[in-house]
N, C-alpha and C. Protein backbone atom coordinates (compact mmCIF):
# COMPACT_ATOMS: atom_id res chain seq x y z
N UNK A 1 41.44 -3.58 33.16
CA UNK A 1 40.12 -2.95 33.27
C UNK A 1 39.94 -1.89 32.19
N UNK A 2 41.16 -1.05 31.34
CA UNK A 2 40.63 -0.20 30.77
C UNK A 2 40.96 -0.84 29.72
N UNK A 3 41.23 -1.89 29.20
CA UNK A 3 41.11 -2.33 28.07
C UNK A 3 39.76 -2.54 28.41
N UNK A 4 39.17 -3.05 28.57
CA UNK A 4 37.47 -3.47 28.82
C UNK A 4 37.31 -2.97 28.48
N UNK A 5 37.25 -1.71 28.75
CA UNK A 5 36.41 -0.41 28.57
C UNK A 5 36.67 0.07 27.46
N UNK A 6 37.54 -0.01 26.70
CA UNK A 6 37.66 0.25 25.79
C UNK A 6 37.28 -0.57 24.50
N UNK A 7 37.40 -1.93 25.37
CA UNK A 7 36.10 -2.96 23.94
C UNK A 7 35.04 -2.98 24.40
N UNK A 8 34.31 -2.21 25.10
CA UNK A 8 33.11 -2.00 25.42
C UNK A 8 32.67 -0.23 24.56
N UNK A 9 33.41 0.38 24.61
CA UNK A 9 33.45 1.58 23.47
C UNK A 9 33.29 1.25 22.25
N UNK A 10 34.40 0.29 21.86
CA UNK A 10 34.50 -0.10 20.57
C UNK A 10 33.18 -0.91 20.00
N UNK A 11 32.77 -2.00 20.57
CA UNK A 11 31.32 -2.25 20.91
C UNK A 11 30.39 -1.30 20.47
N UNK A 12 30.03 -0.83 21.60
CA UNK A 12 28.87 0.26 21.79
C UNK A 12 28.99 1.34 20.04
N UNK A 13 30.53 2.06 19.75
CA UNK A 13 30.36 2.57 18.78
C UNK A 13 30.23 1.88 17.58
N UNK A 14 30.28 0.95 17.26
CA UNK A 14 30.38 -0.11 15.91
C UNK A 14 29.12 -0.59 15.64
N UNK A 15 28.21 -0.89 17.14
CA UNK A 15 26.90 -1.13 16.89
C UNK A 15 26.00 0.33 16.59
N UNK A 16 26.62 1.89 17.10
CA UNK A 16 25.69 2.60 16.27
C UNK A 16 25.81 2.96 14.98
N UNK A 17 27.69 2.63 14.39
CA UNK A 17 27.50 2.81 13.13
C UNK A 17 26.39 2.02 11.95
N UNK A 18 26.25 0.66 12.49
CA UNK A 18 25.79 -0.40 11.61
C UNK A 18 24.33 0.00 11.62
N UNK A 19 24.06 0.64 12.58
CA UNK A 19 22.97 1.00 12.89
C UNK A 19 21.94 2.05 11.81
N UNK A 20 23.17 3.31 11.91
CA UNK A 20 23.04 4.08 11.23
C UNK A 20 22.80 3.92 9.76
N UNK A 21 24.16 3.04 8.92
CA UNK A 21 23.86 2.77 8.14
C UNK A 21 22.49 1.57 7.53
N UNK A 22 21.92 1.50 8.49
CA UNK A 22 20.74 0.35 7.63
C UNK A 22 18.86 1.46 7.88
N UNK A 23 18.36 0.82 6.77
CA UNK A 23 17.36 1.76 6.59
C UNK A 23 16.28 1.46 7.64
N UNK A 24 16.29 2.40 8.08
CA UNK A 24 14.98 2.81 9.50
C UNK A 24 13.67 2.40 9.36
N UNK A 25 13.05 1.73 10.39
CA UNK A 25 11.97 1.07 10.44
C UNK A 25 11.32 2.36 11.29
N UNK A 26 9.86 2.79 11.22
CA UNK A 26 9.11 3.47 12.18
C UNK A 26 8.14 2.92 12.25
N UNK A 27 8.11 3.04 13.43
CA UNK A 27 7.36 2.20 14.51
C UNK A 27 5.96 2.28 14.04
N UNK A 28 4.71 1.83 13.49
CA UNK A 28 3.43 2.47 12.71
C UNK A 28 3.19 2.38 14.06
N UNK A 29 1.78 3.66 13.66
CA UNK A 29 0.76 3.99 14.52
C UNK A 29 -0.28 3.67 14.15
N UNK A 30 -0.47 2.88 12.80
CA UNK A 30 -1.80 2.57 12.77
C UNK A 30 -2.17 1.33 12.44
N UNK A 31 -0.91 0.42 12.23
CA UNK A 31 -0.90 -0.50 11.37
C UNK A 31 -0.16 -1.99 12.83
N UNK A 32 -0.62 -2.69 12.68
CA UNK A 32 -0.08 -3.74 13.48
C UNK A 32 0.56 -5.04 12.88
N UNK A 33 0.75 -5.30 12.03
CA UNK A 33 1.54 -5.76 10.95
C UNK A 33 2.98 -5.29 10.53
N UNK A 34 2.70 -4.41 9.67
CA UNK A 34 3.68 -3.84 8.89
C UNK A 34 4.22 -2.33 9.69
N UNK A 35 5.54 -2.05 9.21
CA UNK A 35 6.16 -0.87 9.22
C UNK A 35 6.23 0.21 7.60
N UNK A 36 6.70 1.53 8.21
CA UNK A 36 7.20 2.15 7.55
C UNK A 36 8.66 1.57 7.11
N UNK A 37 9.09 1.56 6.01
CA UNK A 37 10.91 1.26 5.64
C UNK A 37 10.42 -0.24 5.67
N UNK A 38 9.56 -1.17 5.81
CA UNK A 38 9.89 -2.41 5.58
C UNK A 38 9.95 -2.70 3.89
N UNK A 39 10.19 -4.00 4.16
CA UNK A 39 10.09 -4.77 2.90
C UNK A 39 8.63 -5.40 2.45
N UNK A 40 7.98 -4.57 1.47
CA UNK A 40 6.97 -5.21 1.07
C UNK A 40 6.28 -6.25 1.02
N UNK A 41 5.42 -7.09 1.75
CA UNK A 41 4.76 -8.58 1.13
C UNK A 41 4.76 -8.58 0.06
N UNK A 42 5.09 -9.46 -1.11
CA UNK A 42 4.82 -10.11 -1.89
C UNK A 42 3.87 -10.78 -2.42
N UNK A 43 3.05 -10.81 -3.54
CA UNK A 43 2.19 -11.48 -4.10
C UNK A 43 2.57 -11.99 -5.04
N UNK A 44 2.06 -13.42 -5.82
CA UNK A 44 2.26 -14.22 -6.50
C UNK A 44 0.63 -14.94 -7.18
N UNK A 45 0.46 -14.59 -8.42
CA UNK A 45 -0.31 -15.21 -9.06
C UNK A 45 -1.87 -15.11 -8.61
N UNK A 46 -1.91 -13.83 -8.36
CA UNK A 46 -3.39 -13.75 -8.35
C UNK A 46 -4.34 -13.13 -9.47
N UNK A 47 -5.20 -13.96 -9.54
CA UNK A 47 -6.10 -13.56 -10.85
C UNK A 47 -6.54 -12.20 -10.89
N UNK A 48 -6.37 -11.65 -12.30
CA UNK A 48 -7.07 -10.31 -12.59
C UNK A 48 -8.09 -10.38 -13.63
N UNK A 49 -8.68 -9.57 -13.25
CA UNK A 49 -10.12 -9.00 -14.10
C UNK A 49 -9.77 -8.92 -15.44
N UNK A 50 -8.47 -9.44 -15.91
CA UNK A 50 -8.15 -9.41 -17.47
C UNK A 50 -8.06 -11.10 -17.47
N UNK A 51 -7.89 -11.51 -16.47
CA UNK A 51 -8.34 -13.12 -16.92
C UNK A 51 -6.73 -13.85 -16.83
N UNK A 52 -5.74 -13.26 -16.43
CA UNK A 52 -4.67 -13.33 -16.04
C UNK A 52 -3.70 -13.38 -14.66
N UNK A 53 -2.95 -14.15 -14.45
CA UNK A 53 -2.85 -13.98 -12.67
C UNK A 53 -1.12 -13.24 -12.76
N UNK A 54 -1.75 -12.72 -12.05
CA UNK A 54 -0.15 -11.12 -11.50
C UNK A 54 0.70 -11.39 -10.00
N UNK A 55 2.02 -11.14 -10.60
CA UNK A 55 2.68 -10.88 -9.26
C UNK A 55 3.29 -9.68 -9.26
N UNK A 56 3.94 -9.60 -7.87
CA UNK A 56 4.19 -8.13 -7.45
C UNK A 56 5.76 -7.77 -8.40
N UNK A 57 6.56 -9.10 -8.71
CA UNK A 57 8.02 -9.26 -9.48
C UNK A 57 7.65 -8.98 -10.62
N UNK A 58 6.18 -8.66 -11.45
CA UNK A 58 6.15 -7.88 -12.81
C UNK A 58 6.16 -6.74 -12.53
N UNK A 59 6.17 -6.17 -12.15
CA UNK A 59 6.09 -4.31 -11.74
C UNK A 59 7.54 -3.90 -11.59
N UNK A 60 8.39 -4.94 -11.41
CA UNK A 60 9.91 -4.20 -11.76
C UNK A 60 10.60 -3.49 -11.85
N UNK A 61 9.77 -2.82 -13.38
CA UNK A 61 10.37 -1.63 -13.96
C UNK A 61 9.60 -0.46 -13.98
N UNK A 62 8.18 -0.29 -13.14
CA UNK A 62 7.79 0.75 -12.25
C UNK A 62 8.85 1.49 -10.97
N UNK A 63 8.75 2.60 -11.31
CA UNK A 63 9.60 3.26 -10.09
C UNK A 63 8.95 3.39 -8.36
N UNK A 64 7.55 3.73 -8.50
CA UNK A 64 6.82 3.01 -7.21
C UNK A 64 5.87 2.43 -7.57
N UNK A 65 4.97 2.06 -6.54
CA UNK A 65 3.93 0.87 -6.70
C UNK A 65 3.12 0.93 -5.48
N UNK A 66 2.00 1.76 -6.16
CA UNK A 66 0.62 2.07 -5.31
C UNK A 66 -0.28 0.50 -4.94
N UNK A 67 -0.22 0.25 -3.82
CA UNK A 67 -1.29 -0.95 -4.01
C UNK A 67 -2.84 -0.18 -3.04
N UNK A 68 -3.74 -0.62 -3.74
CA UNK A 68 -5.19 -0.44 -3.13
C UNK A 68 -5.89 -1.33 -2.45
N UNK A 69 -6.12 -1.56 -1.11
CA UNK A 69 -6.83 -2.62 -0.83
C UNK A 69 -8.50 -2.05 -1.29
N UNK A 70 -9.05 -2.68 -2.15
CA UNK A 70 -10.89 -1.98 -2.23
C UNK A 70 -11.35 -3.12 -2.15
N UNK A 71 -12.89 -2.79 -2.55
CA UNK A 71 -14.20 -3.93 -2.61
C UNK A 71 -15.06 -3.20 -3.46
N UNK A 72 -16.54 -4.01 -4.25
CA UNK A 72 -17.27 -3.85 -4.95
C UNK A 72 -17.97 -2.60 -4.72
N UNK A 73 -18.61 -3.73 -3.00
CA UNK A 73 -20.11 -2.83 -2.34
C UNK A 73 -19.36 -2.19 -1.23
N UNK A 74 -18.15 -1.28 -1.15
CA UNK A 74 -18.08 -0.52 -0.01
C UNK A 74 -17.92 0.61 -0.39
N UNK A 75 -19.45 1.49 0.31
CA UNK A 75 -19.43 2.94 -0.35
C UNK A 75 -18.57 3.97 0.07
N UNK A 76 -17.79 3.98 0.57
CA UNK A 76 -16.78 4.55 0.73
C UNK A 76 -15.26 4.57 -0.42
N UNK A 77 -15.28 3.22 -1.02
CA UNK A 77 -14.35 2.56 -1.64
C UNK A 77 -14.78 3.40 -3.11
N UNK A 78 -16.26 2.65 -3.31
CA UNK A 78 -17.08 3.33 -4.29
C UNK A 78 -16.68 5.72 -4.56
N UNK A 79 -16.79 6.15 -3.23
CA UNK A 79 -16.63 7.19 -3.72
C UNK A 79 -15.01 7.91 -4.07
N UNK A 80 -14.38 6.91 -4.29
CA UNK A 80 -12.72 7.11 -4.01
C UNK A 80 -12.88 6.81 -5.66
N UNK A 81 -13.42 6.45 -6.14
CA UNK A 81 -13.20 5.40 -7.56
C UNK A 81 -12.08 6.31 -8.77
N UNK A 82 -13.62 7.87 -8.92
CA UNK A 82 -12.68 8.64 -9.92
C UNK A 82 -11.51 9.64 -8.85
N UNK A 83 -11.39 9.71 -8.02
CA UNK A 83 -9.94 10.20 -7.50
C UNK A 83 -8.50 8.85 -7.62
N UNK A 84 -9.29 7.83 -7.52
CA UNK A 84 -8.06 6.81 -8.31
C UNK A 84 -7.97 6.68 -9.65
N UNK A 85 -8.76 7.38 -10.52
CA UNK A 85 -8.58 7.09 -12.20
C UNK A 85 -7.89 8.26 -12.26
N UNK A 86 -8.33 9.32 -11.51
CA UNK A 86 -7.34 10.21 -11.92
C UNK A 86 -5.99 10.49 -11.42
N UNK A 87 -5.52 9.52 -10.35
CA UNK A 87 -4.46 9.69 -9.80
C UNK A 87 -3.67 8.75 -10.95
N UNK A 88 -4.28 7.53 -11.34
CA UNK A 88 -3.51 6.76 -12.12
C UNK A 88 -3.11 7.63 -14.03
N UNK A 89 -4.49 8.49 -13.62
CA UNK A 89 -4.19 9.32 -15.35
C UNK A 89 -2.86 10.38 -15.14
N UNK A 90 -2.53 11.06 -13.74
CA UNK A 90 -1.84 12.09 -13.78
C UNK A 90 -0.05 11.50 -13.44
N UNK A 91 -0.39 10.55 -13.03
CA UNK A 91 1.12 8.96 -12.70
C UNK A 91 1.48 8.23 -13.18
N UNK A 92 0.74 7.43 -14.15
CA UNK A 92 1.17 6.31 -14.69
C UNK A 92 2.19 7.21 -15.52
N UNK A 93 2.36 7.51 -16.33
CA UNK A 93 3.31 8.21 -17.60
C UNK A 93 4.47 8.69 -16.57
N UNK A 94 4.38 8.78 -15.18
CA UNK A 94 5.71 8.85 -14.16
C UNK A 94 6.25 7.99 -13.62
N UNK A 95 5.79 6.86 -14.19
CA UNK A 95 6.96 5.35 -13.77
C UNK A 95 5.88 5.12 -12.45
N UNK A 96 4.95 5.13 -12.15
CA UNK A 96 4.08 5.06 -11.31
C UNK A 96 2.91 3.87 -11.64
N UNK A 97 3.11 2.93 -11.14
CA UNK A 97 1.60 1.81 -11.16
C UNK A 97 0.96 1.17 -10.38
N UNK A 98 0.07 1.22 -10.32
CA UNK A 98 -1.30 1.44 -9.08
C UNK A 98 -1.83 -0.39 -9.43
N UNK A 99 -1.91 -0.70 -8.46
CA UNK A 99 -2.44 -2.18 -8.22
C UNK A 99 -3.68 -2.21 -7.50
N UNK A 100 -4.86 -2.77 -7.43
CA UNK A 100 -6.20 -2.85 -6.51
C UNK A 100 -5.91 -4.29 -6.24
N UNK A 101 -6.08 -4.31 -4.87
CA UNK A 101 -6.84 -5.72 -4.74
C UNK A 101 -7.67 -6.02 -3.77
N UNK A 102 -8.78 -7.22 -3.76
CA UNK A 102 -9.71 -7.37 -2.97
C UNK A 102 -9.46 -9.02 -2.63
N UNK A 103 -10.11 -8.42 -1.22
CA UNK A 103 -9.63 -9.48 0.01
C UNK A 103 -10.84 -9.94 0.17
N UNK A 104 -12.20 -9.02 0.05
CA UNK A 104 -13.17 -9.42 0.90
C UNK A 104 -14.13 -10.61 0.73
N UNK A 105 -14.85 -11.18 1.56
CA UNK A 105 -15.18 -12.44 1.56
C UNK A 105 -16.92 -12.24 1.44
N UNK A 106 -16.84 -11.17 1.17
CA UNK A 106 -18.52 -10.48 1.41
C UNK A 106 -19.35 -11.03 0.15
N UNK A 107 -20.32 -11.38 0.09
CA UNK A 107 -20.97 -11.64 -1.54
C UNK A 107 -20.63 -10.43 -2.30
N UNK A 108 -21.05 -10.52 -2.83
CA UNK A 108 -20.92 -9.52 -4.50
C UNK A 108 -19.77 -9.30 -4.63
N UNK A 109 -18.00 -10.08 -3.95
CA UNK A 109 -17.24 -9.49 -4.20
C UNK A 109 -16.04 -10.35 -5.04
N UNK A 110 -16.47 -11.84 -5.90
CA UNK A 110 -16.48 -12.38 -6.78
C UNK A 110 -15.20 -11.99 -8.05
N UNK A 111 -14.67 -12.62 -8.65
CA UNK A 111 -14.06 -12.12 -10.22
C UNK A 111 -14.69 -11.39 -10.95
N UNK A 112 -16.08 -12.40 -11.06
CA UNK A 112 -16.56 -12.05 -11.95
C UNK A 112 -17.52 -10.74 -11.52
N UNK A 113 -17.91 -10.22 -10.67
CA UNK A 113 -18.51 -9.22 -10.28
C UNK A 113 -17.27 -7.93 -10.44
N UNK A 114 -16.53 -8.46 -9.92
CA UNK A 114 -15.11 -7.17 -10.18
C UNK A 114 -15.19 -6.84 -11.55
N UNK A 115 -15.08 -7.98 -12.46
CA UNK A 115 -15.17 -7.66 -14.19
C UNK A 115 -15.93 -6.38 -14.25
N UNK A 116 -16.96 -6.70 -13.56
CA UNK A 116 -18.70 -5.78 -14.56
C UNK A 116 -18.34 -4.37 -14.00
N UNK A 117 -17.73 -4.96 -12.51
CA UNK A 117 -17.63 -3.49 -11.86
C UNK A 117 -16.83 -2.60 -12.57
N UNK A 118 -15.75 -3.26 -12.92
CA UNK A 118 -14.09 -2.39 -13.37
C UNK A 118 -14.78 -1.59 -14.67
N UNK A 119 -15.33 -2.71 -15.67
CA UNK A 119 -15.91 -2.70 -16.47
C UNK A 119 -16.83 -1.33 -16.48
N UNK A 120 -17.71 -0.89 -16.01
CA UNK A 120 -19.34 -0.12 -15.52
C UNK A 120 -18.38 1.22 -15.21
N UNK A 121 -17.21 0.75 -14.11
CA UNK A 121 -16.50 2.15 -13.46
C UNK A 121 -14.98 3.10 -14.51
N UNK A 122 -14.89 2.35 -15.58
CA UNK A 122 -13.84 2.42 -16.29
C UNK A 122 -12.34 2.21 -15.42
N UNK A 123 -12.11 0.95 -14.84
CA UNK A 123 -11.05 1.04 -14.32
C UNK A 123 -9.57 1.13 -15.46
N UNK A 124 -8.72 1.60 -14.75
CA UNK A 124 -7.67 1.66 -15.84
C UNK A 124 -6.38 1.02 -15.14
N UNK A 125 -6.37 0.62 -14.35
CA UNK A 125 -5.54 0.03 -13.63
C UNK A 125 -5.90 -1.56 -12.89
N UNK A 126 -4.70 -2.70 -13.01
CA UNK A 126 -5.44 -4.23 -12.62
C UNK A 126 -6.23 -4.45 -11.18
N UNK A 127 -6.92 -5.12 -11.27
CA UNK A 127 -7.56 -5.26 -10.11
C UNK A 127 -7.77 -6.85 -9.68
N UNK A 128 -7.24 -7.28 -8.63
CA UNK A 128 -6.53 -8.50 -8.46
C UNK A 128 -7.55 -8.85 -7.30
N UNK A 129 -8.00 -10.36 -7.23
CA UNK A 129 -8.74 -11.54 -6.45
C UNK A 129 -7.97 -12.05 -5.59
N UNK A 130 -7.99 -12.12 -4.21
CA UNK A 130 -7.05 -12.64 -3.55
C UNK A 130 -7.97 -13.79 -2.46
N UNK A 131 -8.68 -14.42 -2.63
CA UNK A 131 -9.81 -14.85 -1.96
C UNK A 131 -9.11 -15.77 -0.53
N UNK A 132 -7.90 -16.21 -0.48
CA UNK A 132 -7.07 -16.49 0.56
C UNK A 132 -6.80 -15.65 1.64
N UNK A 133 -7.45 -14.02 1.29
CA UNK A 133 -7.39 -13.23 2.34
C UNK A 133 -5.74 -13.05 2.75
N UNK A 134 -4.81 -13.63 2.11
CA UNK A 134 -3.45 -13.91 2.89
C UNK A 134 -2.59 -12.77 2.48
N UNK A 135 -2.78 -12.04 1.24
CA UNK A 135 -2.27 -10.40 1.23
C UNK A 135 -2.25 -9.78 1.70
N UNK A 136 -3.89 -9.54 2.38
CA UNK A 136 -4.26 -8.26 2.96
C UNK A 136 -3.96 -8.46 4.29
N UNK A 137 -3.59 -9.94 5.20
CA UNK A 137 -3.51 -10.00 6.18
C UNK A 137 -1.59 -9.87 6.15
N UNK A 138 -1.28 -10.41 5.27
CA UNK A 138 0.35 -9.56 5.29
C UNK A 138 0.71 -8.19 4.96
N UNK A 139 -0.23 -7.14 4.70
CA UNK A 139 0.19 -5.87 4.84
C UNK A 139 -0.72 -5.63 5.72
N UNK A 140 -1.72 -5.97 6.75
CA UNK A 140 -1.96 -5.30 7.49
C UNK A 140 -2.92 -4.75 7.38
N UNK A 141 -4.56 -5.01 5.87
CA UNK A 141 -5.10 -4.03 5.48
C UNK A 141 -6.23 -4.10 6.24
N UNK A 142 -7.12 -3.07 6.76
CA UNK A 142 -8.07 -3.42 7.91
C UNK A 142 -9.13 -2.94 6.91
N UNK A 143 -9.22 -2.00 6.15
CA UNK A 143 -10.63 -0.95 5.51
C UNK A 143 -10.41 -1.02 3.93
N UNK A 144 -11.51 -0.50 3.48
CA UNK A 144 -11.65 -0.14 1.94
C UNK A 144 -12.12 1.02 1.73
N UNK A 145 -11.24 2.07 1.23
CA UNK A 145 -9.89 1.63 0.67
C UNK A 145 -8.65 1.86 1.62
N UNK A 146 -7.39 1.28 1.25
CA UNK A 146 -6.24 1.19 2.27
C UNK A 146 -5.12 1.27 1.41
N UNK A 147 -4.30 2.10 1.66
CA UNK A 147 -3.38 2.29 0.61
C UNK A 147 -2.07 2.15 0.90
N UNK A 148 -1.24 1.55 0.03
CA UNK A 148 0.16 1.42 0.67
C UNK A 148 1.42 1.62 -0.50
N UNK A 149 2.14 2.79 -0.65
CA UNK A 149 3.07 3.13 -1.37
C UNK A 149 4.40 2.55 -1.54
N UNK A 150 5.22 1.94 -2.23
CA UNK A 150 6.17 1.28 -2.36
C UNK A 150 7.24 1.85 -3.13
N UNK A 151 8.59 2.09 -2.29
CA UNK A 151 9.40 3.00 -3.33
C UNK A 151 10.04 1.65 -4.19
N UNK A 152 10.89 2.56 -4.78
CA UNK A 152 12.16 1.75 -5.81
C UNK A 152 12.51 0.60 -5.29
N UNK A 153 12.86 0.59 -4.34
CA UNK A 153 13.26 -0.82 -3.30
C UNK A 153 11.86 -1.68 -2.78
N UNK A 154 10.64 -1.41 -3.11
CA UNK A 154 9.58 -2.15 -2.79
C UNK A 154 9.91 -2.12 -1.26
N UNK A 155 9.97 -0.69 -0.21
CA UNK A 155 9.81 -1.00 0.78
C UNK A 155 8.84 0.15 0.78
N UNK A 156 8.06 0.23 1.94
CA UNK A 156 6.98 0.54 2.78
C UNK A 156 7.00 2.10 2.65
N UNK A 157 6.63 3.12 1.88
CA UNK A 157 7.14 4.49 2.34
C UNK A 157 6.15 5.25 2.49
N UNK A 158 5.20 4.73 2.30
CA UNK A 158 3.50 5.16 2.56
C UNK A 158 2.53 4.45 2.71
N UNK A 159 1.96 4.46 4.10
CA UNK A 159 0.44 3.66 4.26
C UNK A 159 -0.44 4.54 4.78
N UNK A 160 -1.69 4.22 4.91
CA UNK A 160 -2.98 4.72 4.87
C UNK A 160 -4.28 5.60 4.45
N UNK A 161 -4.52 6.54 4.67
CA UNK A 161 -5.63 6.97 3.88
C UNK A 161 -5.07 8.23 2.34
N UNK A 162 -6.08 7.38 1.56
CA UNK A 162 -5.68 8.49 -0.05
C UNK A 162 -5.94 9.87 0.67
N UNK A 163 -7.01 9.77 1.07
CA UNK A 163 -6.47 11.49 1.57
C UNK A 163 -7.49 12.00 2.81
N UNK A 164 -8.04 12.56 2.82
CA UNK A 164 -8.99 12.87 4.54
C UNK A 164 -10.07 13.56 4.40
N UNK A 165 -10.87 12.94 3.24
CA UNK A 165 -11.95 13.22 3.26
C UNK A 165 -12.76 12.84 2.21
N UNK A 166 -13.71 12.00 2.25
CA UNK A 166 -14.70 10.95 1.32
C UNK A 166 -15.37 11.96 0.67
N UNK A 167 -15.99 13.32 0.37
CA UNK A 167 -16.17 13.99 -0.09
C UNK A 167 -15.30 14.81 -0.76
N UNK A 168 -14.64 14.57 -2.01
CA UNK A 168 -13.99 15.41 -2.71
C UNK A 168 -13.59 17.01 -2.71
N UNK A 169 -15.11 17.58 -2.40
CA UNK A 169 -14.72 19.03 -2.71
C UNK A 169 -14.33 19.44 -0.97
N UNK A 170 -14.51 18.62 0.13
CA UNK A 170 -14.12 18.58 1.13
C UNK A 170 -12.53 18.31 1.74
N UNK A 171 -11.69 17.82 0.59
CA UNK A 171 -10.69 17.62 0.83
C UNK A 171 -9.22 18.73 1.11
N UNK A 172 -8.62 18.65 2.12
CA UNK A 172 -8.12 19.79 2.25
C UNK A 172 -6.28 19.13 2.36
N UNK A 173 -6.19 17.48 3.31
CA UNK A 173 -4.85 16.82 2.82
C UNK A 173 -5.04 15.53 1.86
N UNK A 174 -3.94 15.86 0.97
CA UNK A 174 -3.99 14.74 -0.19
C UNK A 174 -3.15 14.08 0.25
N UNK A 175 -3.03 13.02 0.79
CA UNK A 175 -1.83 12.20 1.70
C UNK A 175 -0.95 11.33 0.35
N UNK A 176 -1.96 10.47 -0.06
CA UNK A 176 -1.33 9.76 -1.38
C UNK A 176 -0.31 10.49 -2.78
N UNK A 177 -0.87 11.60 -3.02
CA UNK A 177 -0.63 12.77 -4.24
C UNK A 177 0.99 13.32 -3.54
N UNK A 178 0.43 13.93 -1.93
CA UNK A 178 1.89 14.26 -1.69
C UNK A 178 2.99 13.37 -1.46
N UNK A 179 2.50 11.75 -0.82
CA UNK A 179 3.49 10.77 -0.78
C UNK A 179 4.43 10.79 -2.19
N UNK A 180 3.44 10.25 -3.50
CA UNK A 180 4.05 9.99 -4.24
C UNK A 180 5.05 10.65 -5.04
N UNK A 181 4.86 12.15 -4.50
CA UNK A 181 5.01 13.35 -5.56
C UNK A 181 6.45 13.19 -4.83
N UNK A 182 6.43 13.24 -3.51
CA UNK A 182 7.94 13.58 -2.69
C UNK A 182 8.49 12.66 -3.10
N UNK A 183 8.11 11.21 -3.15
CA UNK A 183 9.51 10.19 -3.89
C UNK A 183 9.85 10.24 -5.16
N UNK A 184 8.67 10.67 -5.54
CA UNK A 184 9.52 10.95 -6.98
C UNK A 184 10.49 11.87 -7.51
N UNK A 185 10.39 12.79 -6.41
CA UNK A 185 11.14 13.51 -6.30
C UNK A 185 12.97 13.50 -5.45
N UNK A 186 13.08 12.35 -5.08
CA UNK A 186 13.54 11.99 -4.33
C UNK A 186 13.75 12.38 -2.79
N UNK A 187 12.58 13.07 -2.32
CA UNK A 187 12.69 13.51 -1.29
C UNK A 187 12.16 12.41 -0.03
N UNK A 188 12.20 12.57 1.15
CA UNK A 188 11.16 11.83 2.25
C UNK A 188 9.29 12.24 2.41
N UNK A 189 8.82 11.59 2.05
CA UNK A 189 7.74 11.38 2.81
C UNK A 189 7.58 12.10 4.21
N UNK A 190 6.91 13.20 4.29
CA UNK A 190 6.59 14.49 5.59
C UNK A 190 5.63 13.55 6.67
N UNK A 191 4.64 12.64 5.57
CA UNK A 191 3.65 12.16 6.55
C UNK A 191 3.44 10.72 6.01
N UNK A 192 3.99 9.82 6.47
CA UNK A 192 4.15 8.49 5.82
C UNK A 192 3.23 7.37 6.50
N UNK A 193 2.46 8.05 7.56
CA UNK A 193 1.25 6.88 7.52
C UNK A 193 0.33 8.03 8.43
N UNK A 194 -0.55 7.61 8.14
CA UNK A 194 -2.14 8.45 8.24
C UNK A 194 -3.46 7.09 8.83
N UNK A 195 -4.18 7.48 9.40
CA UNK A 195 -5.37 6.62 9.91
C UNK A 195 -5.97 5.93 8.21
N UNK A 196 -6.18 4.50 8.14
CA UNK A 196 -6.84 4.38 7.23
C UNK A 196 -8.19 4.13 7.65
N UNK A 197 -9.00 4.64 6.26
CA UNK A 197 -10.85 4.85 6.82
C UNK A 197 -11.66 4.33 5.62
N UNK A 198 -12.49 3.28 6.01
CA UNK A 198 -13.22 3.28 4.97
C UNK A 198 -14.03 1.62 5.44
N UNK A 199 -14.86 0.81 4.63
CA UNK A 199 -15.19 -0.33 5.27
C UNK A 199 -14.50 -1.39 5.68
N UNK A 200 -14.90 -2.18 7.17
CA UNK A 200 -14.19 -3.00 7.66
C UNK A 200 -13.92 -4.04 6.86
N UNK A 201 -12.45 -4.64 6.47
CA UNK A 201 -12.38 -5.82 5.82
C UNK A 201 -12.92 -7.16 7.32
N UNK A 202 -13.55 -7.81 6.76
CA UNK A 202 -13.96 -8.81 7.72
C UNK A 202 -12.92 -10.04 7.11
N UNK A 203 -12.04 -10.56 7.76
CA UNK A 203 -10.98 -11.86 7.70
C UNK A 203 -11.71 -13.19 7.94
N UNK A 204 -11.95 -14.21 7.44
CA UNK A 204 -12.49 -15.34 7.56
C UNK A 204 -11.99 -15.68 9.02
N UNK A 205 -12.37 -16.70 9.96
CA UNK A 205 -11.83 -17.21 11.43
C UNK A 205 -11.29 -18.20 10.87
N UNK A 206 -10.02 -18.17 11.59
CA UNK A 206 -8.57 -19.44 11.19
C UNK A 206 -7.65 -18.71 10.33
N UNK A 207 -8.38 -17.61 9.56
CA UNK A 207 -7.42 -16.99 8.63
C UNK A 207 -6.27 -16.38 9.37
């Protein structure tokens, strides 16, 4: 009997070491899909507004990897535009590259409408067609815009809102700015997922 008990110790402690050592999933609160600490979805070959199709395995040799879920006509998305040119002007030169992509199935939200848009808005960063909807439904993205941070390991270390408040001079937490700033720093993420807000992505039925 006390051998039992004692491979029942041995047990019990071996499963919290293994435990310990593997990287922690948290449980999201906002997201029903995806976790914090997971492993990124993957994309493969979706067309960009440069007339070229991108996957997530070129970004490589970026140290993280901002992805944006947006849209054309969502004014919300719309007033985020220059707080993402300038997040990408004050990051990119930090091993930092910012990806957009659009899911939505709404009219005006086309290649070729993205062109004129990127085009009209000075985007400086790719902005990717996913018209399969099958991205945004593997990370989980519900609104525009929806944001999801990816460390070194392309796992999960920040999702949801760029920051908490659609009015700029109203803004008081920068959720995205401080995510990225702490990994680059090599520190943890204080607040690693936040409510995302902005227009409903509508998913095709069957999708």
């Amino acid at each position: 009997m006390l051998q039992n008990v004692c491979l029942r110790t041995a047990l019990i402690v071996g499963l919290l070491i293994f435990a310990a050592n593997q990287s922690p999933l948290l449980a999201a609160k906002f997201n029903r899909v995806v976790e914090i600490g997971q492993q990124a979805p993957e994309w493969k070959a979706l067309p960009g507004i440069d007339g070229q199709k991108h996957g997530l395995a070129e970004l490589k040799a970026a140290k993280l990897v901002v992805v944006l879920f947006i849209r054309n006509n969502c004014p919300i998305a719309q007033a985020y535009e220059d707080r993402i040119r300038n997040f990408v002007e004050k990051f990119s030169s930090q091993g930092v590259a910012v990806v957009a992509i659009n899911v939505s199935a709404e009219q005006g939200e086309g290649l070729e409408q993205m062109q004129a848009r990127a085009k009209d808005r000075k985007y400086s960063f790719p902005y990717l067609r996913d018209e399969s909807q099958k991205i945004g439904q593997a990370y989980g993205a519900t609104n525009t815009p929806h944001v999801f941070v990816l460390d070194s390991q392309r796992r999960i270390a920040y999702m949801g809102a760029i920051d908490d408040n659609n009015k700029p001079k109203l803004v008081e937490e920068h959720f995205l700015v401080e995510a990225v700033t702490a990994l680059l720093a090599g520190k943890p993420v204080d607040n690693p997922e936040t409510l995302q807000r902005g227009c409903h992505i509508d998913y095709k039925a069957g999708q």
